[in-house]
N, C-alpha and C. Protein backbone atom coordinates (compact mmCIF):
# COMPACT_ATOMS: atom_id res chain seq x y z
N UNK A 1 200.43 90.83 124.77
CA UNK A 1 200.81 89.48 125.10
C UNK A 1 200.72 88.62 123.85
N UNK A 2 201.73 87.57 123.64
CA UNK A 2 201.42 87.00 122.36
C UNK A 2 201.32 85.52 123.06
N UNK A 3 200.03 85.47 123.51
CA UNK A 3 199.32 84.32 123.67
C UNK A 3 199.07 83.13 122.26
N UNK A 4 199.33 82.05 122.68
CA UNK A 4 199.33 80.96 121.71
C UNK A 4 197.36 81.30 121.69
N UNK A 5 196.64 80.94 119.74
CA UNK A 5 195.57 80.71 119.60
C UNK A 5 195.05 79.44 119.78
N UNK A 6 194.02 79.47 120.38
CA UNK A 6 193.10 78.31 120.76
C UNK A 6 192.65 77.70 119.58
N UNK A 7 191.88 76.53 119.59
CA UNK A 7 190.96 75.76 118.13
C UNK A 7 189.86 76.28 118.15
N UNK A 8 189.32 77.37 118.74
CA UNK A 8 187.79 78.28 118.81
C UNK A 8 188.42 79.34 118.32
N UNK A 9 189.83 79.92 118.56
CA UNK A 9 189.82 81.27 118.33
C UNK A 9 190.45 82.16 119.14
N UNK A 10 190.28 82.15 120.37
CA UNK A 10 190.54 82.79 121.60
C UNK A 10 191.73 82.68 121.96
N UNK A 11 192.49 83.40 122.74
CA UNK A 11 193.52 83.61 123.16
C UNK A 11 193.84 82.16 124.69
N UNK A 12 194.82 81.76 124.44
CA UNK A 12 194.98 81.10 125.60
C UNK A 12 195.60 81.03 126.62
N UNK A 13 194.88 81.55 128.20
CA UNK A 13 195.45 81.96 128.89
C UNK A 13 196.53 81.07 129.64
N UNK A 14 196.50 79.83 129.67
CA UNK A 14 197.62 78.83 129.91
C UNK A 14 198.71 79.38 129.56
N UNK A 15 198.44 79.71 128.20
CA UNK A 15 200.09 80.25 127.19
C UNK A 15 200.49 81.44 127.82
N UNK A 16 199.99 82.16 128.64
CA UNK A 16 200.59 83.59 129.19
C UNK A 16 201.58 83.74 130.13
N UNK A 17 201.83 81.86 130.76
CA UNK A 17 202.63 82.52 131.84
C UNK A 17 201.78 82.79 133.36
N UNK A 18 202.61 82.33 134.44
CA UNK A 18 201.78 82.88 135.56
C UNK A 18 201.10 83.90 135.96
N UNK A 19 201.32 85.19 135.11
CA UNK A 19 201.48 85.95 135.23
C UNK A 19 199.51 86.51 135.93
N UNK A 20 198.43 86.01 134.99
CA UNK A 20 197.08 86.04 134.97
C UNK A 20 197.19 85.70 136.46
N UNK A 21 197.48 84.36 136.65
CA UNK A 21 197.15 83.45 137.86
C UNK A 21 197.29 84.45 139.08
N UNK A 22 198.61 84.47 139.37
CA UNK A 22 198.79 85.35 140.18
C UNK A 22 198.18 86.53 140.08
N UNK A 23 197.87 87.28 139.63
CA UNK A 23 196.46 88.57 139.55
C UNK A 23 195.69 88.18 139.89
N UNK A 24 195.06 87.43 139.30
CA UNK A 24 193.73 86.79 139.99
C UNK A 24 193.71 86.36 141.32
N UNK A 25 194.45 85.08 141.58
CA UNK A 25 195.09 85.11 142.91
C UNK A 25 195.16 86.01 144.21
N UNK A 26 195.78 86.71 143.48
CA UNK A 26 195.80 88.54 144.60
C UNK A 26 194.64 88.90 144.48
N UNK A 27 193.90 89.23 143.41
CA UNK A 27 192.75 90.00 143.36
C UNK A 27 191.84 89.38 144.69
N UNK A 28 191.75 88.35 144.59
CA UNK A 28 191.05 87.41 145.52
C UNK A 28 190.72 86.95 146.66
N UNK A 29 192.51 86.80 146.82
CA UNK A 29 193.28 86.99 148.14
C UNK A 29 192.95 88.90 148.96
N UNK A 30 192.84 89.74 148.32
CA UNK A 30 192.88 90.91 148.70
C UNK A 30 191.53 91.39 149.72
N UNK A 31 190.48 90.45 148.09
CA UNK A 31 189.24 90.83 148.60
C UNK A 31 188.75 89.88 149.85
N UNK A 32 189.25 88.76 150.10
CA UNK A 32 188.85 87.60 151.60
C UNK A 32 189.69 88.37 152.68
N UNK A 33 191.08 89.51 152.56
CA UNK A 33 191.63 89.87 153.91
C UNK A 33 190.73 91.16 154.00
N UNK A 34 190.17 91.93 153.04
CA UNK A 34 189.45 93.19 153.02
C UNK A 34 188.10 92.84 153.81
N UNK A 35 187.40 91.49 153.05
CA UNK A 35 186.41 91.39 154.29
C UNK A 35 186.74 90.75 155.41
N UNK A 36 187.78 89.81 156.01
CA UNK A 36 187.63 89.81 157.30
C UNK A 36 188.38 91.06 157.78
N UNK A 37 188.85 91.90 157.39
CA UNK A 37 189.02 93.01 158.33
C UNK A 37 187.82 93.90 158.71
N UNK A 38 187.15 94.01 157.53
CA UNK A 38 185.74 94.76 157.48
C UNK A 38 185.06 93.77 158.61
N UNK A 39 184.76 92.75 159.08
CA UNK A 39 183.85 91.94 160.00
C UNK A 39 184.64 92.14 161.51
N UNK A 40 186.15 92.01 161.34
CA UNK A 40 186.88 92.09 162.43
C UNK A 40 186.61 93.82 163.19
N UNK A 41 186.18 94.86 162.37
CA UNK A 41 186.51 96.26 162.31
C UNK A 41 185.17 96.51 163.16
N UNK A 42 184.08 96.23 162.54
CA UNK A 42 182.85 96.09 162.71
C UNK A 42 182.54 95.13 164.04
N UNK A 43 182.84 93.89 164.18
CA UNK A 43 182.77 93.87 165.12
C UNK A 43 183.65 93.70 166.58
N UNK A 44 184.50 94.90 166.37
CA UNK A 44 185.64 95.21 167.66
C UNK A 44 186.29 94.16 168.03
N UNK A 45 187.15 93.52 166.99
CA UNK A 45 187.64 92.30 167.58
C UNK A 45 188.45 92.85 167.28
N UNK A 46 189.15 94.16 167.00
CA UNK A 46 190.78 94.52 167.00
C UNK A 46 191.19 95.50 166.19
N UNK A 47 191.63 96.06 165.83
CA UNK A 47 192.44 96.48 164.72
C UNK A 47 193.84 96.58 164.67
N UNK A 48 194.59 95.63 165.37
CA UNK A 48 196.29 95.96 165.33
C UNK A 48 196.38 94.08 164.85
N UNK A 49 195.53 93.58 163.87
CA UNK A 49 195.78 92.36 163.26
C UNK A 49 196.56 92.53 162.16
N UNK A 50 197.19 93.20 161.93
CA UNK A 50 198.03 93.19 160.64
C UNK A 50 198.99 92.57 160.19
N UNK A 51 199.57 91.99 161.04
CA UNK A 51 200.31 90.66 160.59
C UNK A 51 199.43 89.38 160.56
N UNK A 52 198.55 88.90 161.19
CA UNK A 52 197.45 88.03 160.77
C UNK A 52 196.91 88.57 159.30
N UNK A 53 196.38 89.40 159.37
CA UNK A 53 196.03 89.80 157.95
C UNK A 53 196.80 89.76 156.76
N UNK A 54 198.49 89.65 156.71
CA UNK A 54 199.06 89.56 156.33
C UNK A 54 199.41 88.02 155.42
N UNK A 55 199.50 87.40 157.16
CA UNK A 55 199.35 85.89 156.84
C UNK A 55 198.55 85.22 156.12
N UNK A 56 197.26 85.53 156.37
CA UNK A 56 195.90 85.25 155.50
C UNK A 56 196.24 85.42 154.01
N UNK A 57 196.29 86.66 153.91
CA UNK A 57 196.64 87.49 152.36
C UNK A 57 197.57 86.42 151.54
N UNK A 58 198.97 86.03 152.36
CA UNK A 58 199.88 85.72 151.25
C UNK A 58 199.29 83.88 151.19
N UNK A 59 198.69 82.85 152.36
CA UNK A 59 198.43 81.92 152.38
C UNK A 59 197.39 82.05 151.07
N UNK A 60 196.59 82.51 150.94
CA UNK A 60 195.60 82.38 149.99
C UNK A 60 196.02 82.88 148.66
N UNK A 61 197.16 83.98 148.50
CA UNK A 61 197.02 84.24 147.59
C UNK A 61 198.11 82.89 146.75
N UNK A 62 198.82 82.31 147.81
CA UNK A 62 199.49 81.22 146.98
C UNK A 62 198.69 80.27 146.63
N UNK A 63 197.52 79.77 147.54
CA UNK A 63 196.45 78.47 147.30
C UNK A 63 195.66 79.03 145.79
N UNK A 64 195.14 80.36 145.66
CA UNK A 64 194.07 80.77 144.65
C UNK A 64 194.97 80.97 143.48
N UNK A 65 196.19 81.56 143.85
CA UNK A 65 196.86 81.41 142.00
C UNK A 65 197.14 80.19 141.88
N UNK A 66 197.63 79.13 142.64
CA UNK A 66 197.66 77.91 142.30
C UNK A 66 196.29 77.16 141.39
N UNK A 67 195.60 77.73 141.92
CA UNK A 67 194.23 77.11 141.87
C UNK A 67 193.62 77.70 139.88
N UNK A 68 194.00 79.07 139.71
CA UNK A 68 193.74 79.67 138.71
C UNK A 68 194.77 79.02 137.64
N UNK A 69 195.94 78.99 138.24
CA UNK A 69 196.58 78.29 137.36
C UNK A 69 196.62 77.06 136.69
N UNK A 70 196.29 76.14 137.81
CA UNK A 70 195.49 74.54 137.24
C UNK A 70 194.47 74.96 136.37
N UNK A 71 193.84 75.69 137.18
CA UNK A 71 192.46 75.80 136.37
C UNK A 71 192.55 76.20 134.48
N UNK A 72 193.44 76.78 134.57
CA UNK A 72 193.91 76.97 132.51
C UNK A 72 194.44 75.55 132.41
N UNK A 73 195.24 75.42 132.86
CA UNK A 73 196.40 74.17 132.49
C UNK A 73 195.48 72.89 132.07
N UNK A 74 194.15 72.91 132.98
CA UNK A 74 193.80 71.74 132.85
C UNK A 74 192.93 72.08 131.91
N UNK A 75 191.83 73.11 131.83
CA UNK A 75 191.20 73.31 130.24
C UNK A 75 192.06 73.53 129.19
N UNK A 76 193.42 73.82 129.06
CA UNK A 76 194.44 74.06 128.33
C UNK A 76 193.74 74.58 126.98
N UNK A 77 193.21 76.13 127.11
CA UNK A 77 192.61 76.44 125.38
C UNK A 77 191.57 75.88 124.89
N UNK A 78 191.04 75.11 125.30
CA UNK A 78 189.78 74.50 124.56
C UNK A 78 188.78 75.16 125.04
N UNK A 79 188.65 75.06 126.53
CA UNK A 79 187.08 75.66 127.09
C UNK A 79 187.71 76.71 127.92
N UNK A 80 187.60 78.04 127.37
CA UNK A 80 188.10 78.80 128.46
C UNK A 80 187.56 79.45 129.38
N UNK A 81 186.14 79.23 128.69
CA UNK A 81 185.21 80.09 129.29
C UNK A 81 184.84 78.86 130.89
N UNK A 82 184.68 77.82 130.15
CA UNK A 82 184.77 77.02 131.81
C UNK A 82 185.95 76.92 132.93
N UNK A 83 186.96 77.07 132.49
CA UNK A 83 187.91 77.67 132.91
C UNK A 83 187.90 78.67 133.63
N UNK A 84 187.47 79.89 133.39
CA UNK A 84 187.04 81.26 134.09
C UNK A 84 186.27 80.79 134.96
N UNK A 85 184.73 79.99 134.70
CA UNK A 85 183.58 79.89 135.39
C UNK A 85 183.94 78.97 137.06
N UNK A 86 184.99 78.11 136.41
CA UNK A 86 185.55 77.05 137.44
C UNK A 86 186.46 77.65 138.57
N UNK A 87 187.15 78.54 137.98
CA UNK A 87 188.20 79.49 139.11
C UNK A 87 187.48 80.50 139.42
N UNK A 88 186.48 81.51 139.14
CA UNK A 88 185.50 82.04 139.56
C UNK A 88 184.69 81.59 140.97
N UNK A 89 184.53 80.56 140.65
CA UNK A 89 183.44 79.81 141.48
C UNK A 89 183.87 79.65 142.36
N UNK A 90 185.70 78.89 142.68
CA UNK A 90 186.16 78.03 143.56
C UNK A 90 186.66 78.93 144.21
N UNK A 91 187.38 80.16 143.69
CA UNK A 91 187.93 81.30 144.29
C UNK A 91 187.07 81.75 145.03
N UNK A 92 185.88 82.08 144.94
CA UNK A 92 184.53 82.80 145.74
C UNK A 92 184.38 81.83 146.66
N UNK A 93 183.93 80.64 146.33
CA UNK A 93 183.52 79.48 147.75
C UNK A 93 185.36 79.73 149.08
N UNK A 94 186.43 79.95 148.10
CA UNK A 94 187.47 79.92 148.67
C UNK A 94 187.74 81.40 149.79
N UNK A 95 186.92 82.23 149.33
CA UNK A 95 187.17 83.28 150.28
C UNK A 95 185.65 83.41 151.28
N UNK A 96 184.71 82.86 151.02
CA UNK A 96 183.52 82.90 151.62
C UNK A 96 183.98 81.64 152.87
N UNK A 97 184.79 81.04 152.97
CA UNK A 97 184.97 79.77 153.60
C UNK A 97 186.36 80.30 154.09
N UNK A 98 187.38 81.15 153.80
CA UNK A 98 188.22 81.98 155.29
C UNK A 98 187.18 83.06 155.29
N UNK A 99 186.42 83.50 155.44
CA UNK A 99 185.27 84.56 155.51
C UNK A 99 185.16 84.27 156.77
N UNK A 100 184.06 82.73 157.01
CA UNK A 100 183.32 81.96 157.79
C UNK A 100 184.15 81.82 158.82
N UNK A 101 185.72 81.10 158.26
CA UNK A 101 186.25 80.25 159.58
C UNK A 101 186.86 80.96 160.07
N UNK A 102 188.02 82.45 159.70
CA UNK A 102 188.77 82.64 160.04
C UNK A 102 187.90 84.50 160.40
N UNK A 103 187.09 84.79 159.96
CA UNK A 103 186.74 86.50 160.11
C UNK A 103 185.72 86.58 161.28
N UNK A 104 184.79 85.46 161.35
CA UNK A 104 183.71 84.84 162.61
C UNK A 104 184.39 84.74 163.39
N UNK A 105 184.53 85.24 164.53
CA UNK A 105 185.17 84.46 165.79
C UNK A 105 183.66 83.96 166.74
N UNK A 106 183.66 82.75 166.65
CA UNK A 106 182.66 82.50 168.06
C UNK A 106 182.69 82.78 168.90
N UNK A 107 184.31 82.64 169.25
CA UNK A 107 184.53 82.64 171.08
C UNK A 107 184.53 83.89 171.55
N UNK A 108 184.47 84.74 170.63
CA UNK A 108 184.47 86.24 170.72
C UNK A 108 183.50 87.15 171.30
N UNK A 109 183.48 87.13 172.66
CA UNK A 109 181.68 87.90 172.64
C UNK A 109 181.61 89.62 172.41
N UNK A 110 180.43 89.89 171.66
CA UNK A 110 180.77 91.63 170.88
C UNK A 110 179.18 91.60 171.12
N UNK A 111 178.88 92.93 171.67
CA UNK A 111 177.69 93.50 171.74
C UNK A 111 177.15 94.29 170.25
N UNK A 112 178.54 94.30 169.61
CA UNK A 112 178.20 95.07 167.98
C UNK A 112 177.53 94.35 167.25
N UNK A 113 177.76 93.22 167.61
CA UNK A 113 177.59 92.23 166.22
C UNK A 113 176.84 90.71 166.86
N UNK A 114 175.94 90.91 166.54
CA UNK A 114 175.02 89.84 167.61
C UNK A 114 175.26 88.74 166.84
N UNK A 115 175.37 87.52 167.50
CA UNK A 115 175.68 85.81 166.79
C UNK A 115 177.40 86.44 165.75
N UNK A 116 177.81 87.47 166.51
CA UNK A 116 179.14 87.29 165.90
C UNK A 116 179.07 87.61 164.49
N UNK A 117 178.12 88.02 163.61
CA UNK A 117 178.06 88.22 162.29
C UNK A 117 177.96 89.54 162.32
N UNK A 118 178.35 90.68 161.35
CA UNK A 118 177.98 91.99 161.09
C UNK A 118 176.88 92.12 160.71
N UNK A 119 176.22 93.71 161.30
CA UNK A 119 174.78 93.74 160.43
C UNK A 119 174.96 93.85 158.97
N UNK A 120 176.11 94.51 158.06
CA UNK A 120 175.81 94.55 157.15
C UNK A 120 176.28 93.49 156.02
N UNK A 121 176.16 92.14 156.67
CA UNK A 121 176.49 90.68 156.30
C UNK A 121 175.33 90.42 155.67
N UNK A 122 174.54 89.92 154.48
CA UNK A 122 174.15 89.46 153.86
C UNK A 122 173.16 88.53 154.39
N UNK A 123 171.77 88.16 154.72
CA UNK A 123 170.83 87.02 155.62
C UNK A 123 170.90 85.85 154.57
N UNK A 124 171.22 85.99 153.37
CA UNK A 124 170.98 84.83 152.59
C UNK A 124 172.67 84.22 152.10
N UNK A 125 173.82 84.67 153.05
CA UNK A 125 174.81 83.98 152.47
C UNK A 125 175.24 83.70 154.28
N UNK A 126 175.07 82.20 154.45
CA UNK A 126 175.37 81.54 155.72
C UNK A 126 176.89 81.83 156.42
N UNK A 127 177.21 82.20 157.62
CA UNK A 127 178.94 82.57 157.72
C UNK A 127 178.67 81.08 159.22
């Protein structure tokens, strides 16, 4: 890639083109439909969601490359490393939050999965 150089040195991922964004994006998007299927799987709320899952997948993956993409544009080369840290962060709160709203079903009652959460859900990350 012949990325424009930054005033530190570094390569700048702004200059690349959507191309990052969208990876990341997907990467992201992949891993929030992978776990609510894993919570949905686990606790017998279905497995013929695949067009929901679908929906999920491409909604997010347009919100999170959007999101990765601001996220260079607006450090534009200077701080890239906050840049990373900022789309990192927001991407994670962004799939932990369709995690919560959309992989939880309340109204759902499952003898697998008591309070609707999987056992192998995490006690210190709230859904």
């Amino acid at each position: 890639m012949s990325g424009e150089v930054s005033p530190s040195g570094e390569d700048d991922p702004g200059s690349w083109g959507p191309l990052p964004a969208l990876g990341a994006g997907g990467v992201f998007a992949g891993a929030a439909v992978w776990l609510i299927g894993s919570v949905w799987r686990t606790c017998d709320i279905g497995t013929a969601n695949g067009g929901a899952l679908l929906a999920v997948f491409l909604v997010m993956w347009g919100v999170l490359s959007v999101l990765w993409g601001l996220s260079f544009k607006v450090f534009a080369g200077r701080r890239v490393k906050w840049a990373w840290a900022v789309a990192v962060c927001v991407s994670v709160g962004l799939v932990w939050a369709a995690v919560a709203w959309i992989g939880v079903i309340d109204s759902y009652p499952d003898p697998f999965c008591p309070g609707n959460v999987p056992p192998w859900w995490p006690d210190a990350v709230p859904v």
